[in-house]
N, C-alpha and C. Protein backbone atom coordinates (compact mmCIF):
# COMPACT_ATOMS: atom_id res chain seq x y z
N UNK A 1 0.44 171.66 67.81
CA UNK A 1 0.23 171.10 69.12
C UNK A 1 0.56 169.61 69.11
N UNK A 2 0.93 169.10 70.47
CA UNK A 2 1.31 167.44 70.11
C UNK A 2 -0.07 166.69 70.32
N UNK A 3 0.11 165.68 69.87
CA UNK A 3 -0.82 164.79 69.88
C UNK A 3 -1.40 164.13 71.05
N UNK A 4 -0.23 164.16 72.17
CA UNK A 4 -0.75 163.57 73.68
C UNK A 4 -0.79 165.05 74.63
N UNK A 5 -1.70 165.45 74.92
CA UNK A 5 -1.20 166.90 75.61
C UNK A 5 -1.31 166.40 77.46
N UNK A 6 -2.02 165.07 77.67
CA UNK A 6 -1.98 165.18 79.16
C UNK A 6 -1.92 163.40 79.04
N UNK A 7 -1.25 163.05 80.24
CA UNK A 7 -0.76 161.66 80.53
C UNK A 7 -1.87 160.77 80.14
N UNK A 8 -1.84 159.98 79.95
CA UNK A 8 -2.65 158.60 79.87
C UNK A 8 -3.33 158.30 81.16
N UNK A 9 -4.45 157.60 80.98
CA UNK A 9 -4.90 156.94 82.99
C UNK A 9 -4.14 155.99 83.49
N UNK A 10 -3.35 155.27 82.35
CA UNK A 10 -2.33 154.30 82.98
C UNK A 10 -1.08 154.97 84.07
N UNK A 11 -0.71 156.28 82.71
CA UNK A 11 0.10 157.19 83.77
C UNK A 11 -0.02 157.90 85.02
N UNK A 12 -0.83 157.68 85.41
CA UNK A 12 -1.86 158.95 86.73
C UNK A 12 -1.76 158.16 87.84
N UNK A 13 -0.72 158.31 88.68
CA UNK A 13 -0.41 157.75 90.31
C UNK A 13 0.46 156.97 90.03
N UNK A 14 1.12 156.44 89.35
CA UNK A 14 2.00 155.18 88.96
C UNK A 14 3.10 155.62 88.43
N UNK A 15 4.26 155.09 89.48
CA UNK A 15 5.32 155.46 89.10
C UNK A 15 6.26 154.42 87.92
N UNK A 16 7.18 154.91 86.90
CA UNK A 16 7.56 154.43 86.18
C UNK A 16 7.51 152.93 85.99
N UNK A 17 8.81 152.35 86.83
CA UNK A 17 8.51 151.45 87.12
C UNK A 17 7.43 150.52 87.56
N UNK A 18 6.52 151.01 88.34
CA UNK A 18 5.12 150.10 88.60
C UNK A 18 5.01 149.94 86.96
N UNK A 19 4.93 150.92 86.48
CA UNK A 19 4.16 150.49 84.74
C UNK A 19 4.80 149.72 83.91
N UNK A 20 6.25 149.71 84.50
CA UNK A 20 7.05 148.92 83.73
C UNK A 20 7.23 147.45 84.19
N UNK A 21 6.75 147.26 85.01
CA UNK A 21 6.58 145.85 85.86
C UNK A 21 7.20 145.43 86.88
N UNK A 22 8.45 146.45 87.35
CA UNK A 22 9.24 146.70 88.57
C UNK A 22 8.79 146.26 89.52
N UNK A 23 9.58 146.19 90.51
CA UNK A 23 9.03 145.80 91.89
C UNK A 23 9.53 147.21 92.15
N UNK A 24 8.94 148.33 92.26
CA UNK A 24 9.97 149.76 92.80
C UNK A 24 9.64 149.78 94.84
N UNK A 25 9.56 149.11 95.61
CA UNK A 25 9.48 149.08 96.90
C UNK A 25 9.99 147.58 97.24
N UNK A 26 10.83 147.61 98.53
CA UNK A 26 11.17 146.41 98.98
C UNK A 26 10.67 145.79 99.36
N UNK A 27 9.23 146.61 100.62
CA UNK A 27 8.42 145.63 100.93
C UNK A 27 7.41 145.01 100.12
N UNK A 28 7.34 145.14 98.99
CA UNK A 28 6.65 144.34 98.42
C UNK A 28 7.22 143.29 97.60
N UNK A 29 8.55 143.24 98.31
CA UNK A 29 8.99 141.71 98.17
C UNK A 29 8.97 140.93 98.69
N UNK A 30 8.73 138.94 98.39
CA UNK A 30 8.59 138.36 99.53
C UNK A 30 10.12 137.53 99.95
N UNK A 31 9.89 137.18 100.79
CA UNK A 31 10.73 136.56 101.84
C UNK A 31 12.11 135.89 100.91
N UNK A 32 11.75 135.31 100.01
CA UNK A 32 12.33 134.25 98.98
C UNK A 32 13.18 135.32 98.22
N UNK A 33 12.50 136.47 97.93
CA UNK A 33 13.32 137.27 97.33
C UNK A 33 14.17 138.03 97.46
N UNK A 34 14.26 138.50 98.65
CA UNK A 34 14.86 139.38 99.41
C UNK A 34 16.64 138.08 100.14
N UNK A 35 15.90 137.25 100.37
CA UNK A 35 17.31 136.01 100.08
C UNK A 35 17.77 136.20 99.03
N UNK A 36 17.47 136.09 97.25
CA UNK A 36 18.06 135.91 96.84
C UNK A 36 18.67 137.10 96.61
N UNK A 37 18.22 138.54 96.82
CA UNK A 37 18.89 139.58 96.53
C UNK A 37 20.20 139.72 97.61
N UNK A 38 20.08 139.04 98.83
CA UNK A 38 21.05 139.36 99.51
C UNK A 38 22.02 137.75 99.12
N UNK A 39 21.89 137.19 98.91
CA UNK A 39 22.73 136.38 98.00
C UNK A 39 23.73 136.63 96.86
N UNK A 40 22.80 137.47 96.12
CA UNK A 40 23.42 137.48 94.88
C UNK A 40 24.71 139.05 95.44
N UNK A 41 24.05 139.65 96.08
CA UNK A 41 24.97 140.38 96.82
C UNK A 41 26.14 140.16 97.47
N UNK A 42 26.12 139.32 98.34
CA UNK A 42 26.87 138.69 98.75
C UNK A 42 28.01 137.83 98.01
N UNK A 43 27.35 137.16 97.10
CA UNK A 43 28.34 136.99 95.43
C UNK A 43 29.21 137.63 94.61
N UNK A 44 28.46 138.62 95.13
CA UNK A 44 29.29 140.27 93.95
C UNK A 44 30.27 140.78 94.77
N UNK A 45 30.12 140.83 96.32
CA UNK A 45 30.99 141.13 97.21
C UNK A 45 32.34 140.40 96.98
N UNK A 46 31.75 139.02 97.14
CA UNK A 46 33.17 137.85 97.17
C UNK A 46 34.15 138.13 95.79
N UNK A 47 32.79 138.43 94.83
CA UNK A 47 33.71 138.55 93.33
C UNK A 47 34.59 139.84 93.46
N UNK A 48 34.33 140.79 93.32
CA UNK A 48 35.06 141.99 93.67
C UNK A 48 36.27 142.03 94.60
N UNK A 49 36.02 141.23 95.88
CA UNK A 49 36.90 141.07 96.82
C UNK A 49 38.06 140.32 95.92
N UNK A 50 38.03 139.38 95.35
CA UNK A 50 38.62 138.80 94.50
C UNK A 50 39.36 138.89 93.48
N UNK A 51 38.58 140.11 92.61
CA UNK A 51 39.17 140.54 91.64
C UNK A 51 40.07 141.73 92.12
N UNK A 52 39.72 142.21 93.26
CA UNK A 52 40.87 142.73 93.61
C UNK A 52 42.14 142.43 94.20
N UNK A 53 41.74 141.25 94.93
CA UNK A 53 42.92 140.89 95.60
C UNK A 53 43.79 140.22 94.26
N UNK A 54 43.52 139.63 93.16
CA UNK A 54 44.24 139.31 91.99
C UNK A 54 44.57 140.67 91.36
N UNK A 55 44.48 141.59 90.86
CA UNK A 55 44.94 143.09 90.43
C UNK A 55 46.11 143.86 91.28
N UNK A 56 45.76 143.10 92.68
CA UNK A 56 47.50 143.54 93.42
C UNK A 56 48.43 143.16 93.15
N UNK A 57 47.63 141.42 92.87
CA UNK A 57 48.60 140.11 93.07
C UNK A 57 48.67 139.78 92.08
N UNK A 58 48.66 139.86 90.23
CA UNK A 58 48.24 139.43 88.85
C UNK A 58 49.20 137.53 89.21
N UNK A 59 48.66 137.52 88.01
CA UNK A 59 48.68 135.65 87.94
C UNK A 59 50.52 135.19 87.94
N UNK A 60 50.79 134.38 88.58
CA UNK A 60 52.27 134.18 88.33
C UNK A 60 53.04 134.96 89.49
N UNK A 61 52.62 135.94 90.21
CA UNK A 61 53.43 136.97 91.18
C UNK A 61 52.10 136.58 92.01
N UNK A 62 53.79 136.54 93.07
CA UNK A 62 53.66 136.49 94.46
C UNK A 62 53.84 137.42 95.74
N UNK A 63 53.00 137.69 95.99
CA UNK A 63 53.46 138.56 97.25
C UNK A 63 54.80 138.85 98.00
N UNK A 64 55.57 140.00 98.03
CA UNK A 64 57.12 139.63 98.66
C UNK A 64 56.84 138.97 99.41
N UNK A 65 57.65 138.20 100.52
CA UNK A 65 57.93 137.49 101.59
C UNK A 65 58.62 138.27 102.34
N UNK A 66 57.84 138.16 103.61
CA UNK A 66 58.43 139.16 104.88
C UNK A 66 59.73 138.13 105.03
N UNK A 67 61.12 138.84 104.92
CA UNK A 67 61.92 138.81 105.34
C UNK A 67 62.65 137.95 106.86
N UNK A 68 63.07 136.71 107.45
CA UNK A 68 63.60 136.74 108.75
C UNK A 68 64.84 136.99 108.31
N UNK A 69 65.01 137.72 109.54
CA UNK A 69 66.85 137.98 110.25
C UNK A 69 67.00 136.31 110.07
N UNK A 70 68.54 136.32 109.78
CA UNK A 70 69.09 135.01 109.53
C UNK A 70 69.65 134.71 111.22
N UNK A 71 69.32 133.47 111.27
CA UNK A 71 70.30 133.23 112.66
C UNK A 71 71.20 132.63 112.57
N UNK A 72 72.42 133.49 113.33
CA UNK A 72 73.46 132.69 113.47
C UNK A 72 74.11 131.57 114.45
């Protein structure tokens, strides 16, 4: 038989995270934090946006150039 056969009282209503020190719900974040999460979001957006627009465009190359009709 194992040695723990039923959860701990720490374990009993508490989800992982709570025990692990998580914040596992949003609203129990405050105001300050929820800025910086949409910040740092907003960061990761720009970076990505970025790193993609360089992976079309790699370093040294340039986008063709739309073409004008020559005038005569």
């Amino acid at each position: 038989m194992s040695e723990h056969t039923a959860p701990g009282p720490d374990a009993i209503g508490a989800r992982p995270a709570q025990r692990a020190g998580h914040q596992g719900r949003r609203e129990d974040l405050t105001t300050h934090q929820m800025r910086t999460i949409g910040q740092r979001r907003s960061d990761a957006e720009e970076k990505l946006a970025r790193h993609l627009k360089e992976g079309r465009h790699p370093a040294g190359e340039h986008p063709p150039a739309m073409e004008r009709p020559a005038d005569d």
